[in-house]
Each structure stands twice: as structure tokens, then as C-alpha cells.
Protein backbone atom coordinates (compact mmCIF):
# COMPACT_ATOMS: atom_id res chain seq x y z
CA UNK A 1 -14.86 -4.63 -1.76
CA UNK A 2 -15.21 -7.28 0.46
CA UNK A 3 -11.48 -9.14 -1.07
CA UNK A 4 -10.33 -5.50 -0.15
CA UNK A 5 -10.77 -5.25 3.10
CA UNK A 6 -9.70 -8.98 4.27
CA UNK A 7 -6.65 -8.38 2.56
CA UNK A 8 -4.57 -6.69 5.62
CA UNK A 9 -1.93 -5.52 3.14
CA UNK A 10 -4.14 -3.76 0.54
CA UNK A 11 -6.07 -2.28 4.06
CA UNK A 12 -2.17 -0.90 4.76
CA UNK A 13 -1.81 0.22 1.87
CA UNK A 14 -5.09 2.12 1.53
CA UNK A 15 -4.44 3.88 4.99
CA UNK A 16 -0.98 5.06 4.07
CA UNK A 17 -0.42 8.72 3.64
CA UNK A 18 0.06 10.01 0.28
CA UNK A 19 3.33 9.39 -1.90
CA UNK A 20 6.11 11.43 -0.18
CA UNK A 21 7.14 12.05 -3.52
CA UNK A 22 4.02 13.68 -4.62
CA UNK A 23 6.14 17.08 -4.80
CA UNK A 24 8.43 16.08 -7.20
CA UNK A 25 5.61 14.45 -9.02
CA UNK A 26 3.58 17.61 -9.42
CA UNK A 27 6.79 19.23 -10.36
CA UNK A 28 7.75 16.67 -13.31
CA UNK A 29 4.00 16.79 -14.64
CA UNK A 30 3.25 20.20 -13.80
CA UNK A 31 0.89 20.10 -11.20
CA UNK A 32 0.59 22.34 -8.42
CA UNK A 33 3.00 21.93 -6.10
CA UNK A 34 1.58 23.91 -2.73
CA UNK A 35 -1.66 22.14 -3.31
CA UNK A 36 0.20 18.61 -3.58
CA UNK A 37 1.86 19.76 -0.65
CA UNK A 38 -1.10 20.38 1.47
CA UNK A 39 -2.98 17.80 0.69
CA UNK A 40 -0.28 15.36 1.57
CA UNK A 41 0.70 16.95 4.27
CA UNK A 42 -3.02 16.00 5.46
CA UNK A 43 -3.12 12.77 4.73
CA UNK A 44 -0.02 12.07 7.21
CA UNK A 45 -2.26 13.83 10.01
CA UNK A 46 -5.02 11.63 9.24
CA UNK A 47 -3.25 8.14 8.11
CA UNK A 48 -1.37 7.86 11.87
CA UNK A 49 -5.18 8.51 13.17
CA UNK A 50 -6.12 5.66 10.97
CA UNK A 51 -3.36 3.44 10.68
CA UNK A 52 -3.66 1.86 14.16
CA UNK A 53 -7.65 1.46 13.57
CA UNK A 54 -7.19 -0.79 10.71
CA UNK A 55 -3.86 -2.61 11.98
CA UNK A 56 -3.80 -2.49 16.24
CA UNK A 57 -0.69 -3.54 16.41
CA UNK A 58 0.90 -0.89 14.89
CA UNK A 59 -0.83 1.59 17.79
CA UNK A 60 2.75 2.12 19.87
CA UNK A 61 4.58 2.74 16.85
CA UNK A 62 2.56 5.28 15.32
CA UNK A 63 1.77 7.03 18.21
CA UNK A 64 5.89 7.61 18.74
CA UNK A 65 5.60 8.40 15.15
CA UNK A 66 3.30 11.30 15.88
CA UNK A 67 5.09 12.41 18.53
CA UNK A 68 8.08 12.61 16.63
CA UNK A 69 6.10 14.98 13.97
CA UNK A 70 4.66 17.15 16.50
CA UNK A 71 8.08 17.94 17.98
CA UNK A 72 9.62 18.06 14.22
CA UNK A 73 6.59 20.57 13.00
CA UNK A 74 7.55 22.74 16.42
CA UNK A 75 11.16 22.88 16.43
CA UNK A 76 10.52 23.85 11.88
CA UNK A 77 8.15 26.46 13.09
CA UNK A 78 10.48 27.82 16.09
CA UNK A 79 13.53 27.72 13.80
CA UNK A 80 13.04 28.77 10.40
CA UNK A 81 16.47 29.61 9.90
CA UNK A 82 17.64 26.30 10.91
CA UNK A 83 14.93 24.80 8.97
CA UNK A 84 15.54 26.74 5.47
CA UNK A 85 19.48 25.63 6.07
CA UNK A 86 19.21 21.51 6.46
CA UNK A 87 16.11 21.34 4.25
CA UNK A 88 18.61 20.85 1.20
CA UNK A 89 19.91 18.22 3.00
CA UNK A 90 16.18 16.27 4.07
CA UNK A 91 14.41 16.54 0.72
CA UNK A 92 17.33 13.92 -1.12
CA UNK A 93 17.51 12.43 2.31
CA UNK A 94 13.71 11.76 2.13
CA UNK A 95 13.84 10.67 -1.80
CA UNK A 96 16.80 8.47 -1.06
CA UNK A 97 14.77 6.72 1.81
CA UNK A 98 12.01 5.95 0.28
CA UNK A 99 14.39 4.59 -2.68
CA UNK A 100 15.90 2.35 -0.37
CA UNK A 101 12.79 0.68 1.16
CA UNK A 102 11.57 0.30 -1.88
CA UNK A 103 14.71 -1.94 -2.96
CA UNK A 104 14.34 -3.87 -0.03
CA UNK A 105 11.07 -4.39 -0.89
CA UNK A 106 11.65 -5.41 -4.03
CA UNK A 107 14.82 -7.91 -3.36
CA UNK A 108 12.41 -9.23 -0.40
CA UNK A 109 9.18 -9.61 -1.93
CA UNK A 110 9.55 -9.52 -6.08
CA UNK A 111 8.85 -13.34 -6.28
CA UNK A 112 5.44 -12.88 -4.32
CA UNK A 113 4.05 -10.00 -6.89
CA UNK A 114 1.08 -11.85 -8.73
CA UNK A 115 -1.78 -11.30 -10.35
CA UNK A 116 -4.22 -10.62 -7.63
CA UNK A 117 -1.57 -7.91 -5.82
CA UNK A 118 -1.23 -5.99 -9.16
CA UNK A 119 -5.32 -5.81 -9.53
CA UNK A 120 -5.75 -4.88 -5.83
CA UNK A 121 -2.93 -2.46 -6.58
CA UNK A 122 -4.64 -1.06 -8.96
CA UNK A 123 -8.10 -1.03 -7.72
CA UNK A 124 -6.57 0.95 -4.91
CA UNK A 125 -4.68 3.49 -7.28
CA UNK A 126 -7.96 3.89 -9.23
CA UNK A 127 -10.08 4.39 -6.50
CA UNK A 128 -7.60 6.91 -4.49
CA UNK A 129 -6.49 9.06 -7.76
CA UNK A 130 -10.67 8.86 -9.51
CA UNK A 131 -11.81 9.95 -6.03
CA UNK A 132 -10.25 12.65 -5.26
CA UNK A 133 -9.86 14.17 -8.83
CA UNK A 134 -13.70 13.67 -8.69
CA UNK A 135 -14.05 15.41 -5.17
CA UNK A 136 -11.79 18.58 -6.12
CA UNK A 137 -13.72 19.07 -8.90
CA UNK A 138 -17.01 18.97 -7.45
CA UNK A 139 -15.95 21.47 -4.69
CA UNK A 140 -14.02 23.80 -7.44
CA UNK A 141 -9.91 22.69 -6.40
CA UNK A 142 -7.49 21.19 -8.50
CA UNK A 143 -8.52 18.09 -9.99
CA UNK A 144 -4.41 17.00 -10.95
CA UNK A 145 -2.93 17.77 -7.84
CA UNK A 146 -5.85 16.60 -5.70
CA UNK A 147 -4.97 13.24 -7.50
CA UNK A 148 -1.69 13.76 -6.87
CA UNK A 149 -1.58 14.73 -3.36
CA UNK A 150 -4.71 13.11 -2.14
CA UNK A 151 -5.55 10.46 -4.32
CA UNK A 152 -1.85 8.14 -4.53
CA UNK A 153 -0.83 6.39 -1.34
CA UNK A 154 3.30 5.82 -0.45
CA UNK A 155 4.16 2.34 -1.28
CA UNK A 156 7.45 2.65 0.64
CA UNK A 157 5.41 3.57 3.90
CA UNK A 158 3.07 0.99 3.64
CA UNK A 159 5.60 -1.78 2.55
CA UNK A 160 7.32 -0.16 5.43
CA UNK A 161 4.27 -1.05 7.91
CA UNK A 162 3.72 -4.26 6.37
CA UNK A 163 7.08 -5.39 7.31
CA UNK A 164 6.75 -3.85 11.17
CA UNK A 165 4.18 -5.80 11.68
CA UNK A 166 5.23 -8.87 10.01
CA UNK A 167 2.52 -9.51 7.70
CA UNK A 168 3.15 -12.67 5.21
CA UNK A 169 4.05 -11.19 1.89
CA UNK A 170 2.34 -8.22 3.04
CA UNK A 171 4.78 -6.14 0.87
CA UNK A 172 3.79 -7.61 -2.96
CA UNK A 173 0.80 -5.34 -3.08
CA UNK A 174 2.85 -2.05 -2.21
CA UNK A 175 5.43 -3.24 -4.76
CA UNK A 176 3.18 -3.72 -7.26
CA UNK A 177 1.31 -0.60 -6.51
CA UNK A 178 4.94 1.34 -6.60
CA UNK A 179 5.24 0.31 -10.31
CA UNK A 180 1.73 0.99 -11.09
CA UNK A 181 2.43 4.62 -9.60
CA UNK A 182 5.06 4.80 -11.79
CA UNK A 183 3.43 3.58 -15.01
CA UNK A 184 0.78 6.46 -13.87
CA UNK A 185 3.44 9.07 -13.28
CA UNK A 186 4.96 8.35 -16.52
CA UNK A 187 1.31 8.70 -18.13
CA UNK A 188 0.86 11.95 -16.31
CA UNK A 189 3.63 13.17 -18.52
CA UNK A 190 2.44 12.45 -21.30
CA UNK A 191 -1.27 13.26 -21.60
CA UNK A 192 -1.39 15.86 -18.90
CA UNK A 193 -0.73 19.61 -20.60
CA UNK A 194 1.66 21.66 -18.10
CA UNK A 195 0.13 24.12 -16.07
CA UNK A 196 1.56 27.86 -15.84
């Protein structure tokens, strides 16, 4: 626990929200989408309360990063019909975003992905995914899209981060956690029987 925490990165990384694509996730496995939803929709509330605790210089930034949701989450709520109309255009918006940081990261950092940033990439995944399947169990939700929505972290924000604040190489343990996401996606697929 200890290599963990000293690892600023893999501390990043374990404060990030949940994958931004954990909708489309749950939709290709069939999890629950609303609960996916929800979930991740809290663990962007509480990652920019915990973000600049673990990494202070990333304080300013997040806090015009919460400012920025607060006035997006008004102006949704006080224009739905505005809302409904350009959300066609912001969900491939988002998925191409996080594609693109997620190149960059990968033409920037690829060489650096070793050993040691796949395990803590995967300890991470493990821990997030076991926990909260493990949690919504024990209090009765929805084991799958707990682990979905609660459990994953977004590579592409916390490669993201670990660029901002220029952390050496800081990005080979979100790439490597990106693929493992993916392996685990892919896995999902396979072994997890649809839901109706």
C-alpha cells in the first residue's frame, strides 16, 4: 500500500472520477445504465473534492473546474430544451475527447509503460472494480454497474492531471490502466450474461 501511495501518479489515478465512458460500457455489457450513470456522476462531485487533497497543486484548476460544472449542471437544468438538442452533439464530443488524450498519451508516454505501472494499474483496477461490486452487494444495489460506475477510474482524466501538473512519466500508469480497462471491458462481454 505503502508503493501506492508514494507513487503520485497511481495517487492521480486513484482519485480520478470514474471512466466517462462507463455509459457506453454498461450499454455494450449490459449493465445498468442509470445506475452507471449515477454513480459516476458522484464520483466527479467527490474526485474535484479530493483531487486537490492528494495533488495541491492542482487546487486552482479544479476549483475552475467545479465552477464550470456548477454553471453547466444550472444552465442543463434551466434549459432542458436546449440541453435535449446539443446533447447529440456532447456525448461523441465527450467519447472523441477522451480518445484523443488518450493518443497523446500514448504517443507521449508508450516507451515509459513497464512492469511496475501495469501492476499498480492493476492493483488499482482490482481494488476500485472488487470494492465496489463488494459494497453494492452488501447494501442490496447492483453489483455490475456499481463496478462499472464506481469501481473503474478515467485514465484520460488522470493522464490528463498528470500532465497539468507535470509529473515525470506520470502518464504510464493511466496508459497502462486504459488497456487494462479495456482487457476488462472486453471480459465483461464475455462472461457477464446481459441483463433485461
Amino acid at each position: 500500500m505503502a508503493l501506492i501511495a508514494a507513487d503520485p501518479a497511481v495517487v492521480v489515478l486513484a482519485l480520478s472520477p470514474s471512466s466517462l465512458a462507463g455509459a457506453a460500457i454498461a450499454r455494450w455489457i449490459g449493465a445498468r445504465e442509470e445506475t452507471v450513470g449515477a454513480l459516476m456522476t458522484g464520483t466527479i462531485v467527490l474526485s474535484l473534492a479530493l483531487l486537490p487533497a492528494g495533488v495541491p497543486a492542482l487546487a486552482v484548476t479544479l476549483n475552475m473546474g467545479l465552477a464550470a460544472l456548477v454553471v453547466g449542471v444550472v444552465v442543463a437544468g434551466s434549459f432542458p430544451t436546449v440541453r435535449d438538442a446539443i446533447l447529440p452533439v456532447l456525448d461523441p464530443a465527450r467519447y472523441a475527447a477522451i480518445a484523443a488524450i488518450l493518443a497523446i498519451t500514448a504517443i507521449s508516454s508508450i516507451s515509459l509503460v513497464d512492469g511496475r505501472a501495469i501492476v499498480l494499474a492493476g492493483i488499482v483496477l482490482v481494488a476500485g472494480v472488487l470494492s465496489a461490486a463488494i459494497g453494492a452487494w452488501v447494501f442490496g444495489g447492483d453489483p455490475l454497474a456499481a463496478a462499472i460506475g464506481g469501481g473503474t477510474r478515467d485514465p484520460s482524466v488522470a493522464a490528463g492531471v498528470a500532465m497539468l501538473v507535470g509529473l515525470a512519466g506520470g502518464a504510464a500508469v493511466p496508459l497502462a490502466y486504459a488497456a487494462l480497462l479495456a482487457l476488462a471491458t472486453a471480459l465483461g462481454k464475455l462472461v457477464v450474461p446481459r441483463q433485461t
